[in-house]
C-alpha atoms as a PDB file:
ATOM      1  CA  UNK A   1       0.000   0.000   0.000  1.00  0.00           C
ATOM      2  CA  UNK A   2       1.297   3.397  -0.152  1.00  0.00           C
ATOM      3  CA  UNK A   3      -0.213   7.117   1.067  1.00  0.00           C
ATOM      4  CA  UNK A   4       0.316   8.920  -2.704  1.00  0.00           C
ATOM      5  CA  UNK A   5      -3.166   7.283  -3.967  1.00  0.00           C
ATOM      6  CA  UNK A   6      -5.971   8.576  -1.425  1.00  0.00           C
ATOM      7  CA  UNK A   7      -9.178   7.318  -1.754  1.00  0.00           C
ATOM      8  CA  UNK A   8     -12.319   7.502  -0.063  1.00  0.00           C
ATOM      9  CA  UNK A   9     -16.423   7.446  -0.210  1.00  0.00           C
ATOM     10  CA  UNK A  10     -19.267   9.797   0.715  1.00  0.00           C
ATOM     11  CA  UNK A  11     -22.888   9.998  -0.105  1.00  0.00           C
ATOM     12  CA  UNK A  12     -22.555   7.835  -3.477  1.00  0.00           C
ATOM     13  CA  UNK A  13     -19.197   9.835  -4.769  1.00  0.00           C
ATOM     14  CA  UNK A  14     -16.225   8.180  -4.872  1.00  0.00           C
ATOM     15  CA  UNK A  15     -13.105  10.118  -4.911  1.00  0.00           C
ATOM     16  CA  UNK A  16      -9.303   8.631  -6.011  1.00  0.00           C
ATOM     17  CA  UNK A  17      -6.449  11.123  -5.203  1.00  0.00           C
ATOM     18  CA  UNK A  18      -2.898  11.412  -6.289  1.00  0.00           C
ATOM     19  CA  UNK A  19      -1.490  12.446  -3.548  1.00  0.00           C
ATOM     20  CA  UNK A  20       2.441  13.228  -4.418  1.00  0.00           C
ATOM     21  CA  UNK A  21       2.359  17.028  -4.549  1.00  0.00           C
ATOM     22  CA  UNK A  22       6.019  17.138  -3.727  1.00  0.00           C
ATOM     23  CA  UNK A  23       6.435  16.068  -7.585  1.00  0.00           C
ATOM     24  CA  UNK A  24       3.201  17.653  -8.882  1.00  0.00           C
ATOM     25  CA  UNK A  25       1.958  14.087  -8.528  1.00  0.00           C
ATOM     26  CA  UNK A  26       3.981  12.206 -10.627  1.00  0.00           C
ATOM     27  CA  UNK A  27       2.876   8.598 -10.464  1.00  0.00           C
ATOM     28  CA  UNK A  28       4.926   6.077  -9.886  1.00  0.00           C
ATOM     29  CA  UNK A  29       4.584   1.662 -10.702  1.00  0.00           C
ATOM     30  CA  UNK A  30       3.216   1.408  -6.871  1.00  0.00           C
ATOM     31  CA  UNK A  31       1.018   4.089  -7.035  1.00  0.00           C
ATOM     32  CA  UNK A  32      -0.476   2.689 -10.497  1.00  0.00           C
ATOM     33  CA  UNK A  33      -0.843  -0.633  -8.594  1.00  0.00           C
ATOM     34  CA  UNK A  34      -2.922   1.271  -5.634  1.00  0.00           C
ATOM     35  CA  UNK A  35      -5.183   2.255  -8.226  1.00  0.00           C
ATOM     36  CA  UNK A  36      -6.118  -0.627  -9.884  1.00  0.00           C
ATOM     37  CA  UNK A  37      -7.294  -1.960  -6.191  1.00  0.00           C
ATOM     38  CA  UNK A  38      -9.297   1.404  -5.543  1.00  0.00           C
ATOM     39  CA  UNK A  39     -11.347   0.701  -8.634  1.00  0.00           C
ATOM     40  CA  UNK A  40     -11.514  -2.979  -8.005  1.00  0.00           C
ATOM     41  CA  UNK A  41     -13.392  -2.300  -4.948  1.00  0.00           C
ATOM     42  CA  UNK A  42     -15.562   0.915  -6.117  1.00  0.00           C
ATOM     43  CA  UNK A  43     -16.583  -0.950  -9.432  1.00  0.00           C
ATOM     44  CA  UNK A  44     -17.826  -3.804  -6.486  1.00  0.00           C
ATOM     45  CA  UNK A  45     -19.241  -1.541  -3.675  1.00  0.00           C
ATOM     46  CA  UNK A  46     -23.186  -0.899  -4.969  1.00  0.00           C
ATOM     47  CA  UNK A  47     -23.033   2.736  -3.015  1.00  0.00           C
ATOM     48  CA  UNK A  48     -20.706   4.456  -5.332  1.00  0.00           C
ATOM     49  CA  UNK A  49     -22.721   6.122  -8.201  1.00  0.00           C
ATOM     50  CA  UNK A  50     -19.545   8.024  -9.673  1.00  0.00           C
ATOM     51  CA  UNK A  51     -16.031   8.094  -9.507  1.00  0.00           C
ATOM     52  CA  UNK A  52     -13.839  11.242  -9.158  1.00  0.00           C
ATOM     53  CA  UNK A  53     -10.025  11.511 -10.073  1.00  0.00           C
ATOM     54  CA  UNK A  54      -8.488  14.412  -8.955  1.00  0.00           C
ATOM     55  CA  UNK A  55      -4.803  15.335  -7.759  1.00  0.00           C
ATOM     56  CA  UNK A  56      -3.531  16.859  -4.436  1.00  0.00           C
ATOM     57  CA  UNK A  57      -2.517  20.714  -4.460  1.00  0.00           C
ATOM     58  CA  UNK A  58      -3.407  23.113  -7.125  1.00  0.00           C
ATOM     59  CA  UNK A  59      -0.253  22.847  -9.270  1.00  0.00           C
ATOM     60  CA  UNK A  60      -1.119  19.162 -11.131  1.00  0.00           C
ATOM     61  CA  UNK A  61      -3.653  16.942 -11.867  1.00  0.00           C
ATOM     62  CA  UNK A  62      -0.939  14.193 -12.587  1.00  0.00           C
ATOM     63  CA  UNK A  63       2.383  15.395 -14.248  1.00  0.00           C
ATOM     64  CA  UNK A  64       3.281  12.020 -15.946  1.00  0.00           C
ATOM     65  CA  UNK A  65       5.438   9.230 -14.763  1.00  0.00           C
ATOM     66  CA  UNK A  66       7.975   9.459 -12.393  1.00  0.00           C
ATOM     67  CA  UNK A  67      10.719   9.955 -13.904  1.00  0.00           C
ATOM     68  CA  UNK A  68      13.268   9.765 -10.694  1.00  0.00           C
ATOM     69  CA  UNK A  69      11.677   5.874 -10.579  1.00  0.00           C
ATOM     70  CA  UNK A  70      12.385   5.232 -14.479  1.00  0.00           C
ATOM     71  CA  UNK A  71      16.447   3.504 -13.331  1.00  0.00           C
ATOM     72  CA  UNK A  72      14.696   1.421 -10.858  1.00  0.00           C
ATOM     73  CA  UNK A  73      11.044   0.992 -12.828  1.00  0.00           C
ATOM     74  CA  UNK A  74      12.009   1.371 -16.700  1.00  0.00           C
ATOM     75  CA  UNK A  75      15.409   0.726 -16.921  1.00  0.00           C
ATOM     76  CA  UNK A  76      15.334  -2.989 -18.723  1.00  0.00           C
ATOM     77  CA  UNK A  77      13.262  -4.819 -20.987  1.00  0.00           C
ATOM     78  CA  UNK A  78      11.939  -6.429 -18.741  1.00  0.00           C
ATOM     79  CA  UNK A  79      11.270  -3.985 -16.245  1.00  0.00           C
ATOM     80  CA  UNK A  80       9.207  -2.266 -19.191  1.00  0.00           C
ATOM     81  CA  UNK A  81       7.313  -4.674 -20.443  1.00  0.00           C
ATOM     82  CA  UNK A  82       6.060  -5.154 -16.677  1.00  0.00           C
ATOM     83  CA  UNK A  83       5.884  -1.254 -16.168  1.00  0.00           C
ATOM     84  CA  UNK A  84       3.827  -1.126 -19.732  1.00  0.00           C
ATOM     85  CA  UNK A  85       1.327  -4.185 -18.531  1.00  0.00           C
ATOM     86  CA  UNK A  86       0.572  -2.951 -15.053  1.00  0.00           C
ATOM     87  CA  UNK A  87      -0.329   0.749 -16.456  1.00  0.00           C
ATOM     88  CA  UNK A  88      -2.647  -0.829 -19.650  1.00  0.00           C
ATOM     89  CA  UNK A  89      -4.382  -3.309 -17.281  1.00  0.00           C
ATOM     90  CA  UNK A  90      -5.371  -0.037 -14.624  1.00  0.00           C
ATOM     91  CA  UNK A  91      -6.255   2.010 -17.757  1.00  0.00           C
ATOM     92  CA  UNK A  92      -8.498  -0.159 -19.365  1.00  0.00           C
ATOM     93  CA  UNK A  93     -10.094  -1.066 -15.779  1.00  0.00           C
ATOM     94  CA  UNK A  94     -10.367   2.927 -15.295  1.00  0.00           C
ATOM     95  CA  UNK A  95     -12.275   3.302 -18.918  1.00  0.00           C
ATOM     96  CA  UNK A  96     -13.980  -0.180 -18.597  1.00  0.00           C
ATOM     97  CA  UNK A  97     -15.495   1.176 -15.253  1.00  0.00           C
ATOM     98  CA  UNK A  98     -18.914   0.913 -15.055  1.00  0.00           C
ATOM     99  CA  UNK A  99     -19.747   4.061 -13.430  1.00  0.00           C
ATOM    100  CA  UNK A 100     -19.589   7.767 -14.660  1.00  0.00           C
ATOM    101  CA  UNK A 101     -15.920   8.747 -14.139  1.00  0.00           C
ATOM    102  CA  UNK A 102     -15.140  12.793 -13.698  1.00  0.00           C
ATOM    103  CA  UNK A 103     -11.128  13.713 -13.812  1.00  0.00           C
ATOM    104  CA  UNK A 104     -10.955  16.981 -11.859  1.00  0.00           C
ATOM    105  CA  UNK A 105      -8.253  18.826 -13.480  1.00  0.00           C
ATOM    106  CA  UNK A 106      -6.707  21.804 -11.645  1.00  0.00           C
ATOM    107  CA  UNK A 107      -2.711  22.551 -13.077  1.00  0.00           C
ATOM    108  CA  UNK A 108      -0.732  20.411 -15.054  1.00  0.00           C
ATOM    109  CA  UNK A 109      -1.794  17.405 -16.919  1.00  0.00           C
ATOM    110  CA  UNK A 110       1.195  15.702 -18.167  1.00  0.00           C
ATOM    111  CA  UNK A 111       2.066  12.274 -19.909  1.00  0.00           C
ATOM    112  CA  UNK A 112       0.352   9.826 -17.967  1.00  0.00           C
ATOM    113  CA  UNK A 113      -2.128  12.449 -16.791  1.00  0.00           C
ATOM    114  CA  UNK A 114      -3.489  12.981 -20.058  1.00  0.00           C
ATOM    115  CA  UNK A 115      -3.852   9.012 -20.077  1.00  0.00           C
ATOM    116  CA  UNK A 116      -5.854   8.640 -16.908  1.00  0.00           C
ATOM    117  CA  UNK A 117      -7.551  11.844 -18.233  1.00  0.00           C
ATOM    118  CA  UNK A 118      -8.995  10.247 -21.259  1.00  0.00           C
ATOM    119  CA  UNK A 119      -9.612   7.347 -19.670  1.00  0.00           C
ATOM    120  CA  UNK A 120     -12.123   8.923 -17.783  1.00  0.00           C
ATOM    121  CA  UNK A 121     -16.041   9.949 -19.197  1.00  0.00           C
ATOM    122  CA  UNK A 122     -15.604  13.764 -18.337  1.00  0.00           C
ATOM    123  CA  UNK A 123     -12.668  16.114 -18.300  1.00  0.00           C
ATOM    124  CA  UNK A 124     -13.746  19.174 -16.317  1.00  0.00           C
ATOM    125  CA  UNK A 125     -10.302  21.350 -15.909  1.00  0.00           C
ATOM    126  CA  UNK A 126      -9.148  24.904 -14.605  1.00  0.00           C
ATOM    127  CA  UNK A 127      -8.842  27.844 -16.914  1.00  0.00           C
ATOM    128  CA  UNK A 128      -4.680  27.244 -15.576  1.00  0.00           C
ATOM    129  CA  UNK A 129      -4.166  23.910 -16.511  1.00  0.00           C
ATOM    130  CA  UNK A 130      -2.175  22.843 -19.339  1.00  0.00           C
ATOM    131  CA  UNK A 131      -2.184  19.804 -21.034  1.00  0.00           C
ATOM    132  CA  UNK A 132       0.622  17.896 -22.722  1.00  0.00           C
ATOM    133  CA  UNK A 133       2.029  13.990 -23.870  1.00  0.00           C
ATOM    134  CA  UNK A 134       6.220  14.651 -23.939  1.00  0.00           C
ATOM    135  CA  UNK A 135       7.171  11.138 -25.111  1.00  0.00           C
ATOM    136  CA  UNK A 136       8.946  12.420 -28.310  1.00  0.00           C
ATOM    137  CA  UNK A 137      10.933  14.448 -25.893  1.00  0.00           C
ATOM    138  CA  UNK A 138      11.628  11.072 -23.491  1.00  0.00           C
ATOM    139  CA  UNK A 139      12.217   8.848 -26.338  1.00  0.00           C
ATOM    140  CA  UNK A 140       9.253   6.359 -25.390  1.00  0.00           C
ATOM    141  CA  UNK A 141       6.835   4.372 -27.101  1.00  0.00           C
ATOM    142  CA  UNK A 142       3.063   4.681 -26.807  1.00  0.00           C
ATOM    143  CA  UNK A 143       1.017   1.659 -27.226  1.00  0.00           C
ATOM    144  CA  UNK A 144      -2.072   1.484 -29.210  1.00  0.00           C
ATOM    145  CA  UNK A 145      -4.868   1.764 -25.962  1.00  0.00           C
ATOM    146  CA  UNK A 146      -3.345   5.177 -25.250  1.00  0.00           C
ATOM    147  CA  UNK A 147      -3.027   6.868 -28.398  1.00  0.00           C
ATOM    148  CA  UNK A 148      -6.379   5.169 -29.566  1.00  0.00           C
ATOM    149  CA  UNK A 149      -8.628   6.931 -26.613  1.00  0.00           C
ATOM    150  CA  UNK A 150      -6.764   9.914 -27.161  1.00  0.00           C
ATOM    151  CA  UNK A 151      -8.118   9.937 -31.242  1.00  0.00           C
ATOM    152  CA  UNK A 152     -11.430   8.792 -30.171  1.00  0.00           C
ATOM    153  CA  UNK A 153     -11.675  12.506 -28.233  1.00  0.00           C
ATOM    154  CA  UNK A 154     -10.149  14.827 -30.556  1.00  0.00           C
ATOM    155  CA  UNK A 155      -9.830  13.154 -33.838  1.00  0.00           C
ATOM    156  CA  UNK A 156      -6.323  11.907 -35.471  1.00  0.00           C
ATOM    157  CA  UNK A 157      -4.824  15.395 -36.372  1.00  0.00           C
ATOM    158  CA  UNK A 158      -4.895  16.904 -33.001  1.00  0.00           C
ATOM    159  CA  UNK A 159      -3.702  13.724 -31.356  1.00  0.00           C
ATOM    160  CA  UNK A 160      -0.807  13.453 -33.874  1.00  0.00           C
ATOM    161  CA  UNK A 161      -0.067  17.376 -32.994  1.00  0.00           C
ATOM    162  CA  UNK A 162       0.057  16.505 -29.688  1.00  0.00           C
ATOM    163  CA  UNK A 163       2.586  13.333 -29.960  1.00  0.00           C
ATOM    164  CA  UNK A 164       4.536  15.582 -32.453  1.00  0.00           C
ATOM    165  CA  UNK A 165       5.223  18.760 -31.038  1.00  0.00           C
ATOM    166  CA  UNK A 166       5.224  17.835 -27.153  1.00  0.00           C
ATOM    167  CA  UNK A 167       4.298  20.887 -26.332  1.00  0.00           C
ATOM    168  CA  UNK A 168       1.805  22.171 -23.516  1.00  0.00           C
ATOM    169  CA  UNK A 169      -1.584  23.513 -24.821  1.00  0.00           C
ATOM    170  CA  UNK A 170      -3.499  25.790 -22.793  1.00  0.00           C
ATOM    171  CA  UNK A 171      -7.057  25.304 -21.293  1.00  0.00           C
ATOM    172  CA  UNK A 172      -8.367  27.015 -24.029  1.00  0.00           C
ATOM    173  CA  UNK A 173      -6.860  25.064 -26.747  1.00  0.00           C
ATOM    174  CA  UNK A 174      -7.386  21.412 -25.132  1.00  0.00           C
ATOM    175  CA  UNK A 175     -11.273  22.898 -25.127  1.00  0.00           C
ATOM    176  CA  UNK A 176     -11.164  23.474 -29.047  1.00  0.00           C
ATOM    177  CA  UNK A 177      -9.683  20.081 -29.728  1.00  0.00           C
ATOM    178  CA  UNK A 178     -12.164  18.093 -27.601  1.00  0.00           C
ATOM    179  CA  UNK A 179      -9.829  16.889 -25.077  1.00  0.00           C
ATOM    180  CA  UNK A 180     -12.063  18.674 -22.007  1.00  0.00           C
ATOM    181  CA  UNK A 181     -15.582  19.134 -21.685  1.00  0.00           C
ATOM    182  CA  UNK A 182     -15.095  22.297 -19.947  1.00  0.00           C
ATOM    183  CA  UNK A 183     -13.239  24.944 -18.442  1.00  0.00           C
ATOM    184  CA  UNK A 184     -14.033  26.857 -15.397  1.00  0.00           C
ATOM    185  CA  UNK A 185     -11.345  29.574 -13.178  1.00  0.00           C
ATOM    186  CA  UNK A 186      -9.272  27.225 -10.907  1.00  0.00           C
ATOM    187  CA  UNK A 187     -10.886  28.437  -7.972  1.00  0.00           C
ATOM    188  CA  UNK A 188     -14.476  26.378  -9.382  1.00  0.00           C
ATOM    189  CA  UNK A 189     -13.175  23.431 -10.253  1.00  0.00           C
ATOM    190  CA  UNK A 190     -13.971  21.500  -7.017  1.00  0.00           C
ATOM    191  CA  UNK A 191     -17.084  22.601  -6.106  1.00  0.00           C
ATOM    192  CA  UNK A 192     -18.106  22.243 -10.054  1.00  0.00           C
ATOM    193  CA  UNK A 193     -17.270  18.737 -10.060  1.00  0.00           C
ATOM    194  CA  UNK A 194     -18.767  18.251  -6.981  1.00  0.00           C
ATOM    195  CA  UNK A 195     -22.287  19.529  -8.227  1.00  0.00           C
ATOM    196  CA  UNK A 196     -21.733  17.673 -11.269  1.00  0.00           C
ATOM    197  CA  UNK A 197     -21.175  14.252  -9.236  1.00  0.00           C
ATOM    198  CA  UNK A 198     -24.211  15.050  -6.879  1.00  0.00           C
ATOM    199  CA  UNK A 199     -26.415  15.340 -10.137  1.00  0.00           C
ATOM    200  CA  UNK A 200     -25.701  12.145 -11.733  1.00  0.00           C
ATOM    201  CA  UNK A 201     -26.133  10.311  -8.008  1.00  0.00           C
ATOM    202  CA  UNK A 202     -29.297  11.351  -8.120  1.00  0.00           C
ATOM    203  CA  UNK A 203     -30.571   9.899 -11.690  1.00  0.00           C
ATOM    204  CA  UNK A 204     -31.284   6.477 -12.360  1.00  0.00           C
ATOM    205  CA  UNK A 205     -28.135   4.326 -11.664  1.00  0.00           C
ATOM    206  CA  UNK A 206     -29.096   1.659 -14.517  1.00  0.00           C
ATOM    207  CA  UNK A 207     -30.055   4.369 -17.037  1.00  0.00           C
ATOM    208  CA  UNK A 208     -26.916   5.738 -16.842  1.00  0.00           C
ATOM    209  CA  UNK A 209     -24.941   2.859 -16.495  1.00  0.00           C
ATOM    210  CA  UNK A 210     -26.664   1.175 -20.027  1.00  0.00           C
ATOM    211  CA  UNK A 211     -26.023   4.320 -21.772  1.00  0.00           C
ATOM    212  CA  UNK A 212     -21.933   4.624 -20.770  1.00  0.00           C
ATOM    213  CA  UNK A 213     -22.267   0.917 -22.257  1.00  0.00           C
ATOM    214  CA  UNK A 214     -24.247   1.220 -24.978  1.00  0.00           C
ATOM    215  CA  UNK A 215     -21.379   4.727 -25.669  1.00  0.00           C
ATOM    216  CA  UNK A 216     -18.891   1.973 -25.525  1.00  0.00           C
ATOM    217  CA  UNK A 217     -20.290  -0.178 -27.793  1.00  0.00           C
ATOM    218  CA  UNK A 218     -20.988   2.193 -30.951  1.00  0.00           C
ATOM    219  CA  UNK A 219     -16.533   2.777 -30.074  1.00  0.00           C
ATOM    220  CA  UNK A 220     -16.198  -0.477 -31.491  1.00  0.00           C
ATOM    221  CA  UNK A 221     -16.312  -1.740 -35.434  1.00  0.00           C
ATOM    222  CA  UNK A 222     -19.689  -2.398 -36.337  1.00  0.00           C
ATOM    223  CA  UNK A 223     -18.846  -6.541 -36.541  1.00  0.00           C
ATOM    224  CA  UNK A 224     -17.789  -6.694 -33.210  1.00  0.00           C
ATOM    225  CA  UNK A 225     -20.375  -4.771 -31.092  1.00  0.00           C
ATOM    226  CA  UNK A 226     -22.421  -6.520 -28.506  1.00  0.00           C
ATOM    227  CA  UNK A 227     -25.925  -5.459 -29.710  1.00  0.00           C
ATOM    228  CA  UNK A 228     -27.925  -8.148 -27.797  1.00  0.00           C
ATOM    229  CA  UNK A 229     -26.500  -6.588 -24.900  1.00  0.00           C
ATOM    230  CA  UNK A 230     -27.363  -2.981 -25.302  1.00  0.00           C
ATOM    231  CA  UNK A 231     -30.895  -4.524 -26.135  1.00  0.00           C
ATOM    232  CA  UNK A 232     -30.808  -5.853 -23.143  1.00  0.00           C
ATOM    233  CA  UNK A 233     -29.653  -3.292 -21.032  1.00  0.00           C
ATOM    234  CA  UNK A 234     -32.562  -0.945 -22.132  1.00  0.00           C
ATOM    235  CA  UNK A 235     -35.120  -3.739 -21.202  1.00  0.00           C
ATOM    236  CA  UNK A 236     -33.395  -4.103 -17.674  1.00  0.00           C
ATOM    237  CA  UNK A 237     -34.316  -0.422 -17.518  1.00  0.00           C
ATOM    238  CA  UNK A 238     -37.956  -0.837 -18.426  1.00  0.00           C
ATOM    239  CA  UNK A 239     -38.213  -4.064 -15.933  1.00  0.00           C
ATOM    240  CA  UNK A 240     -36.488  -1.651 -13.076  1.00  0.00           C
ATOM    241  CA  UNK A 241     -38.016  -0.203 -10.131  1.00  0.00           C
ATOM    242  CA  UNK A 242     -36.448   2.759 -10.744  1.00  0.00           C
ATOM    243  CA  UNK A 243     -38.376   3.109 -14.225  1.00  0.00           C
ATOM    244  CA  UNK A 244     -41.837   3.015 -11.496  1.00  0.00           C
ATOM    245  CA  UNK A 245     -40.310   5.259  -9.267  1.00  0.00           C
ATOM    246  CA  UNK A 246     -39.038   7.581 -12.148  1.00  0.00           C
ATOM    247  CA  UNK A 247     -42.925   7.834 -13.464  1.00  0.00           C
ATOM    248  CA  UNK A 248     -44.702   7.824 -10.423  1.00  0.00           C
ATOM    249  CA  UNK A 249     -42.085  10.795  -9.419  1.00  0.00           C
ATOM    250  CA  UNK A 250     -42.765  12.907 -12.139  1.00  0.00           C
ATOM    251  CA  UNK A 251     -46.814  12.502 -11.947  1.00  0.00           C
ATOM    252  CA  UNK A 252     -46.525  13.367  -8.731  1.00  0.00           C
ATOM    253  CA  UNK A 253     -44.163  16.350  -9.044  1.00  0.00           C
ATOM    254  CA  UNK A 254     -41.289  15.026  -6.801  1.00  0.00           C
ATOM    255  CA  UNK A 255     -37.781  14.126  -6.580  1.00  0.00           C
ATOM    256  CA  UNK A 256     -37.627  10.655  -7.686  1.00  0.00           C
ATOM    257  CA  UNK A 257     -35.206   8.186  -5.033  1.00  0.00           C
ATOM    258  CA  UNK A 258     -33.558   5.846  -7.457  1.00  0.00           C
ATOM    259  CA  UNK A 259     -31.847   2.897  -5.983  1.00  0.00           C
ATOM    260  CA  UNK A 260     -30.648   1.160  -8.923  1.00  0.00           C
ATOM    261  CA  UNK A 261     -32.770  -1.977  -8.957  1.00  0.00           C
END
């Protein structure tokens, strides 16, 4: 275990932290690992309705890998190949997950920020932050997960400008391309996300679960998509108590309580 990943669970929000401010929360193999095991046990726990990333301090979100680990962490073939399998398993759990997942961006989102970024259903980041992948300045490789989530957002031009130039692209820029859904002054980000999370608690859990499915699904080539499953995802909503509760709620001009059943 280590105290750089803080995590923690409140009134249907889930929150992960990174919590290495000392190095603008630059994550390192162990911290990756402490990840993976927070979302193993949110994806199972039936009270979290949403999932917030966010990282310690105001100055990052996550400024990439940690770079002062790379000698003891990257330094062999080996060593890589386990680095590289560790980070795509935690990434594709983090997209995979079957709740709404909110990165709260305040500062810099670096490298392997920008991957647990777009791994993540919203991007909701401070009119401060700046955004940026510098493998081309590093000299490493990015596998296909990575670079394919990050085209899937802002389209294969942008994502090749990106990987290209290395540069760091303002708020305002990572807005035009797609990479955030929106930008707020740094000193609204929390409590933004925090309304944000408190409205989606408060809708139907399997309605928006089938729909962050069913989003998943039309990702994929048309040969390969689970249509019988979407189908029956939308039926499951139908058959739901929630879809009685949701009805008799708005005939009677009330706040529905959906309990995801």
């Amino acid at each position: 275990m280590t105290d750089k990943i803080v995590s923690s669970h409140r009134d249907g929000v889930a929150h992960i932290q990174f919590n290495n401010p000392a190095r603008r929360n630059a994550v390192s193999l162990e911290m990756w690992q402490a990840v993976g095991r927070a979302l193993d046990g949110f994806a199972a726990d039936q009270r979290v309705r949403v999932l917030v990333l966010s990282g310690a301090g105001d100055k990052a979100f996550v400024s990439g890998a940690d770079i002062s680990k790379f000698e003891q962490e990257r330094s062999s073939a080996e060593a890589i190949a386990h680095y590289n399998s560790i980070t795509a398993e935690v990434s594709a759990k983090l997209a995979g997950f079957p709740k709404p997942t909110i990165a709260q961006i305040t500062g810099s989102c670096v490298g392997g920020g920008v991957a647990l970024a777009v791994c993540c259903d919203l991007r909701i980041c401070g009119e401060g932050s700046r955004f940026g992948i510098p493998a081309a300045k590093l000299g490493l490789g990015y596998g296909f997960g990575g670079i394919n989530r990050l085209v899937s957002l802002v389209g294969p031009a942008f994502a090749k400008e990106i990987f290209f130039t290395a540069r760091l692209f303002p708020s305002a820029e990572a807005h035009q391309m797609g990479l955030v859904n929106r930008v707020l002054p740094d000193d609204q980000v929390e409590a933004y996300v925090a309304d944000y999370a408190r409205m989606i608690t408060e809708n139907a859990p399997m309605t928006v679960a089938s729909v962050k499915a069913i989003v998943g699904e039309t990702q994929k080539d048309a040969a390969e998509r689970d249509l019988a499953r979407c189908a029956a995802l939308v039926d499951a909503c139908y058959a739901s108590q929630d879809y009685i509760e949701g009805r008799r709620a708005f005939m009677e001009k009330r706040k529905p309580q959906f309990v995801g059943a």
